[in-house]
Protein backbone atom coordinates (compact mmCIF):
# COMPACT_ATOMS: atom_id res chain seq x y z
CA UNK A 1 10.69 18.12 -3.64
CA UNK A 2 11.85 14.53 -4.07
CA UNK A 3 13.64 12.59 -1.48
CA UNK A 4 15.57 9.37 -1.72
CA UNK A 5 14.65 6.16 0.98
CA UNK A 6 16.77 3.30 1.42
CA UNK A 7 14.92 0.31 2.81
CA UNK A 8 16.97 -2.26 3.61
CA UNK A 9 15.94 -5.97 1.96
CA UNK A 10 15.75 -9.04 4.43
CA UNK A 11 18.10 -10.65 1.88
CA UNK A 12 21.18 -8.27 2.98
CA UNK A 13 20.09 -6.01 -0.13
CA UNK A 14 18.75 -2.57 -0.17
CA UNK A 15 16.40 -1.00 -2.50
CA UNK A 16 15.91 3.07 -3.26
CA UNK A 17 12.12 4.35 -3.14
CA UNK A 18 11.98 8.27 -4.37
CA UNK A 19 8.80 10.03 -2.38
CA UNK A 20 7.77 13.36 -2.01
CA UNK A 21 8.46 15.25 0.85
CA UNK A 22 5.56 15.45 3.73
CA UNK A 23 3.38 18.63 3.00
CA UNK A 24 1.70 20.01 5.94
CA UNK A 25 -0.25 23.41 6.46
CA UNK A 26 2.95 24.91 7.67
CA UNK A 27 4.64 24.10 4.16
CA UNK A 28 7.39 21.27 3.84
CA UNK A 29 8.32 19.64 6.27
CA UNK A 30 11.90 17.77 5.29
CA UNK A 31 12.77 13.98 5.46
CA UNK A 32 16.43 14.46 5.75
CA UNK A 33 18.45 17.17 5.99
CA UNK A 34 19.32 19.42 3.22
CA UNK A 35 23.12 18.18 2.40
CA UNK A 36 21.38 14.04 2.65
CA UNK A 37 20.79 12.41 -0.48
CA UNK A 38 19.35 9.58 0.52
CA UNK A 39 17.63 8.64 3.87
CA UNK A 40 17.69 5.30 5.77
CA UNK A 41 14.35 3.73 6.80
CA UNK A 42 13.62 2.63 10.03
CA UNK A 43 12.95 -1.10 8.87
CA UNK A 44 13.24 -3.28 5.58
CA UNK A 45 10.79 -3.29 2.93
CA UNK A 46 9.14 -5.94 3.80
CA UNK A 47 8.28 -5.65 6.70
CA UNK A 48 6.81 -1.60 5.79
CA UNK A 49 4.91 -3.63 3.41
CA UNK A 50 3.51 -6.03 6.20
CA UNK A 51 1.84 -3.31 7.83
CA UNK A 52 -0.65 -3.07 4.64
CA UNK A 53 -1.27 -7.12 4.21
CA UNK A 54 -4.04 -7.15 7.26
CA UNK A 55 -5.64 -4.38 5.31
CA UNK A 56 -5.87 -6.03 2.02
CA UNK A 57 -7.11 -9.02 3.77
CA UNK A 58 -10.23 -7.77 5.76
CA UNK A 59 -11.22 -6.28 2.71
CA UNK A 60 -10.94 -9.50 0.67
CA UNK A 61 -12.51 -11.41 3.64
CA UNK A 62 -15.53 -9.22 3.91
CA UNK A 63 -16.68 -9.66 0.37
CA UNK A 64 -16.19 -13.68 0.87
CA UNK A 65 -18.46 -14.07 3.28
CA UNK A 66 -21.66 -12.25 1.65
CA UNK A 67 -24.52 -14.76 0.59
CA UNK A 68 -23.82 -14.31 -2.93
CA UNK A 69 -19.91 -14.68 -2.90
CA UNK A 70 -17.95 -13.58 -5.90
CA UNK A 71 -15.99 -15.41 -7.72
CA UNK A 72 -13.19 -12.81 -7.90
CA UNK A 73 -12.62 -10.12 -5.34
CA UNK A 74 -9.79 -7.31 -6.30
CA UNK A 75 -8.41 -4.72 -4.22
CA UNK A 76 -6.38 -1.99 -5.23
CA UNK A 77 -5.01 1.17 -3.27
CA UNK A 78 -1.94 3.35 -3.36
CA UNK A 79 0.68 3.27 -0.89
CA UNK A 80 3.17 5.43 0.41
CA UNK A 81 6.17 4.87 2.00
CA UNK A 82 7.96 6.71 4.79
CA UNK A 83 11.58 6.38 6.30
CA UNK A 84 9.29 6.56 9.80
CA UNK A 85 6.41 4.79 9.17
CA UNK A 86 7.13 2.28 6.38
CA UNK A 87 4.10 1.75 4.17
CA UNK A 88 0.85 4.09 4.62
CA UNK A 89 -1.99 3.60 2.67
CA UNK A 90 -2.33 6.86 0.46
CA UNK A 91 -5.05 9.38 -0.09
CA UNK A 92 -6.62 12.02 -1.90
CA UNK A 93 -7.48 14.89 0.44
CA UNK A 94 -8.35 13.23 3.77
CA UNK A 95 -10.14 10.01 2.15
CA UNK A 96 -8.35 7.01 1.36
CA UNK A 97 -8.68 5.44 -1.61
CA UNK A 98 -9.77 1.94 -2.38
CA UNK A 99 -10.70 0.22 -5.57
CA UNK A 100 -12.91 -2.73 -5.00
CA UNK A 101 -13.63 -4.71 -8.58
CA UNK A 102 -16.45 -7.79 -7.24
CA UNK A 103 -16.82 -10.11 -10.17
CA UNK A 104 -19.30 -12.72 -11.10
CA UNK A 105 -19.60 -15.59 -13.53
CA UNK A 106 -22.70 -17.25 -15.25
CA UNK A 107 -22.78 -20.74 -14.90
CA UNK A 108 -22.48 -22.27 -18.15
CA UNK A 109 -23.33 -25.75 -17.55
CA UNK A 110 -26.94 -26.34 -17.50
CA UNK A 111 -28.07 -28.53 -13.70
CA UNK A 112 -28.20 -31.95 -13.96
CA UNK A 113 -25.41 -32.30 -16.46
């Protein structure tokens, strides 16, 4: 089942995220009650999606500092959000899942030019 989120924006605005109800081994366990449309978060969308930036940056950090850096470094993952807990980093099954693209470009000019 679908539920609505209202996140307030640090602007004054609001913005509506639709998410899926938390399944647990007991079955569904509600975000709102049944006769609530929409549910307000605990804090404003930012800052739910500041609790994901330190995440994004180790991983980006970590690949800069190898011997051989790359000249790109791209990180993707999903993320959830939750009335209670803001942004979560999502999963499949109990593993989270990054995408980690390192890239690498020849050198076209030739040394000494």
């Amino acid at each position: 089942m679908k539920r609505l989120i209202e996140f307030p924006l640090e602007d004054g605005g609001t913005i509506l995220v639709e998410v899926d109800e938390f399944e647990s081994e007991f079955g569904s366990v509600p975000v709102a009650r049944e006769d609530e449309i929409v549910v307000k978060a605990n804090q404003t969308f930012e800052h739910a999606l500041e609790t994901i930036q330190p995440v994004a940056r180790t991983v980006v950090k970590k690949f800069r500092i190898m011997p051989d850096t790359p000249d790109e470094v791209q990180v993707a993952f999903g993320v959830k959000l939750s009335a209670e807990a803001g942004a979560l980093i999502a999963s499949t099954g109990v593993e989270a899942n990054f995408t980690i693209t390192l890239k690498w470009r020849k050198d076209t000019k030739k040394k000494g030019e």
